[in-house]
Protein backbone atom coordinates (compact mmCIF):
# COMPACT_ATOMS: atom_id res chain seq x y z
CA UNK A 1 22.49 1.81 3.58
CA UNK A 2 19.82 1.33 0.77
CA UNK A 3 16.01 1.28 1.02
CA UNK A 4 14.03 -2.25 1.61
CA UNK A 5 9.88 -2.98 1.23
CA UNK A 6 9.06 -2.36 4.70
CA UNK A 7 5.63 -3.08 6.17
CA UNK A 8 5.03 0.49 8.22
CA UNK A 9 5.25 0.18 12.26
CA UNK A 10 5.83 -3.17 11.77
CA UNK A 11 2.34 -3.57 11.37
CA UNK A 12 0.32 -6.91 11.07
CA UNK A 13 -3.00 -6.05 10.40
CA UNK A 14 -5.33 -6.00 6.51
CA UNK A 15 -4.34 -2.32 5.15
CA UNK A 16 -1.07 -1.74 6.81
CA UNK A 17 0.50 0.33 4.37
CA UNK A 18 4.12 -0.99 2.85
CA UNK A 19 7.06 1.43 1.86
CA UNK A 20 10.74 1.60 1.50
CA UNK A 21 12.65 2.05 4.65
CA UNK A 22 16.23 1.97 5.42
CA UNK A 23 17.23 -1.62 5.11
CA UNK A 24 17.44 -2.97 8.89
CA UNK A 25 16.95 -6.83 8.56
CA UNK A 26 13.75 -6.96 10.99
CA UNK A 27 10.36 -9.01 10.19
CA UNK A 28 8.94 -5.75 9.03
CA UNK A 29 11.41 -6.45 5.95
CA UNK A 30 11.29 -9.97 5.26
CA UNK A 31 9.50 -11.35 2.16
CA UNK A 32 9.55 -14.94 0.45
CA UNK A 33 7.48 -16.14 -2.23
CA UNK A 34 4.30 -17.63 -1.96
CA UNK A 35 1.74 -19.11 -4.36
CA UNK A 36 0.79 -17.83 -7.71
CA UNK A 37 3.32 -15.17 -7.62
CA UNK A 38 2.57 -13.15 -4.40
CA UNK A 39 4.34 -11.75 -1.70
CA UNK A 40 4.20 -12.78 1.93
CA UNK A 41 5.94 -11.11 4.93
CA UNK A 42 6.29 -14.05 7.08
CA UNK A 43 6.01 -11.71 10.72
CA UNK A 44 2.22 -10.95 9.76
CA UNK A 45 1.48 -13.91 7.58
CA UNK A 46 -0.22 -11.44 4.85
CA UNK A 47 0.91 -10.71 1.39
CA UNK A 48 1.76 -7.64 -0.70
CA UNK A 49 -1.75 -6.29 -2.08
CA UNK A 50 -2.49 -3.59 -4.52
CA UNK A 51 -6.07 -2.63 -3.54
CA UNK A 52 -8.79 -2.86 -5.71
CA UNK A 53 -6.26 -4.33 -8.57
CA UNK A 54 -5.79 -0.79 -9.45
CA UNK A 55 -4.54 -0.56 -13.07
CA UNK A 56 -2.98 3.08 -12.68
CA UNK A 57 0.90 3.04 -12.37
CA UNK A 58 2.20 4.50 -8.91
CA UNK A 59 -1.30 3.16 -6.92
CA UNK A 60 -0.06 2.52 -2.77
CA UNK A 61 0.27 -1.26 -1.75
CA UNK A 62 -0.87 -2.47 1.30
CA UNK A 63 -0.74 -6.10 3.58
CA UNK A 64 -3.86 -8.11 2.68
CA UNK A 65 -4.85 -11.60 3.16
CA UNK A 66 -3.21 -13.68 1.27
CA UNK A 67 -5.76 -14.89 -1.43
CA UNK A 68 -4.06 -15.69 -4.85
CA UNK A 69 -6.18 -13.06 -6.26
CA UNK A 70 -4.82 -10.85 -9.40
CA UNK A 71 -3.99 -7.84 -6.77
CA UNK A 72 -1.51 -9.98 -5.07
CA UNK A 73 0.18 -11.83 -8.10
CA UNK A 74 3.93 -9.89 -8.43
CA UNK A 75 7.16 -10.97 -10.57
CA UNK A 76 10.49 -9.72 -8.53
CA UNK A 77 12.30 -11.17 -11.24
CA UNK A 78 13.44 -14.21 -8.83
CA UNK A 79 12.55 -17.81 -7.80
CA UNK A 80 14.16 -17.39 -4.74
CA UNK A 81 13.69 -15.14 -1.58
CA UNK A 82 13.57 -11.20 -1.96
CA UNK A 83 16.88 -9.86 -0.46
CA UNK A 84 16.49 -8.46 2.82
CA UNK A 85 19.68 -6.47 2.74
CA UNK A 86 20.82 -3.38 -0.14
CA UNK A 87 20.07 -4.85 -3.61
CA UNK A 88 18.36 -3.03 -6.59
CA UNK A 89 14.77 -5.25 -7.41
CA UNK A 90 11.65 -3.98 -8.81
CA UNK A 91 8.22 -5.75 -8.67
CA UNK A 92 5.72 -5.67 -11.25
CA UNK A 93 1.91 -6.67 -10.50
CA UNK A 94 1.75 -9.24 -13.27
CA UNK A 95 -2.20 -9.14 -14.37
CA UNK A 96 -2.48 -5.24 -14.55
CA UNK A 97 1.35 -5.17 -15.86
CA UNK A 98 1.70 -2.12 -13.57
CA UNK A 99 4.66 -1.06 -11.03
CA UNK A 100 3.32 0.35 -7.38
CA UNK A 101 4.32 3.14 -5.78
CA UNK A 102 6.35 2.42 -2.66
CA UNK A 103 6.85 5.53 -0.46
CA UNK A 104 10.16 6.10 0.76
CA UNK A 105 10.19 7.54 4.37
């Protein structure tokens, strides 16, 4: 099986840390599309955050409050939901024009 964006321990607290996990279709790897271009996983009701906007390529995202701030605003390329099973997608954070780095464990 591929890797998915996985929230770690299935975690739904601010600063749970996000990574690539073998894809297992569980809340811990669903994602749909929320406003101005972020990222929620509907199980914790947060979005993907990269913290403090960081502007260096490969900076660790984490589960924030959603807030339609810059550090949540991705492009996955699609207008509809993020697959939850094997597919190649890549996310870009749109207002720093950087790519995270997602941890594979």
């Amino acid at each position: 099986m591929g890797k998915c964006l996985d929230v770690t321990g299935s975690g739904t607290t601010n600063g749970t840390a996000v990574d690539l996990y073998t894809c297992n279709g569980t809340g811990a790897q669903t994602w749909t599309n929320g406003p101005n271009g972020s990222l929620v996983n509907p199980k914790s009701g947060l979005c993907l955050a990269d913290p403090g906007s960081a502007t260096i390529p490969g900076t660790d995202v984490i589960l924030w409050t959603c807030d339609n701030g810059s550090e949540q605003n991705w492009n996955s390329g699609s207008s509809t939901p993020l697959p939850t099973a094997p597919a190649a997608t890549s996310i870009i954070n749109l207002p720093t024009g950087t790519y995270p780095n997602i941890a594979s464990r």
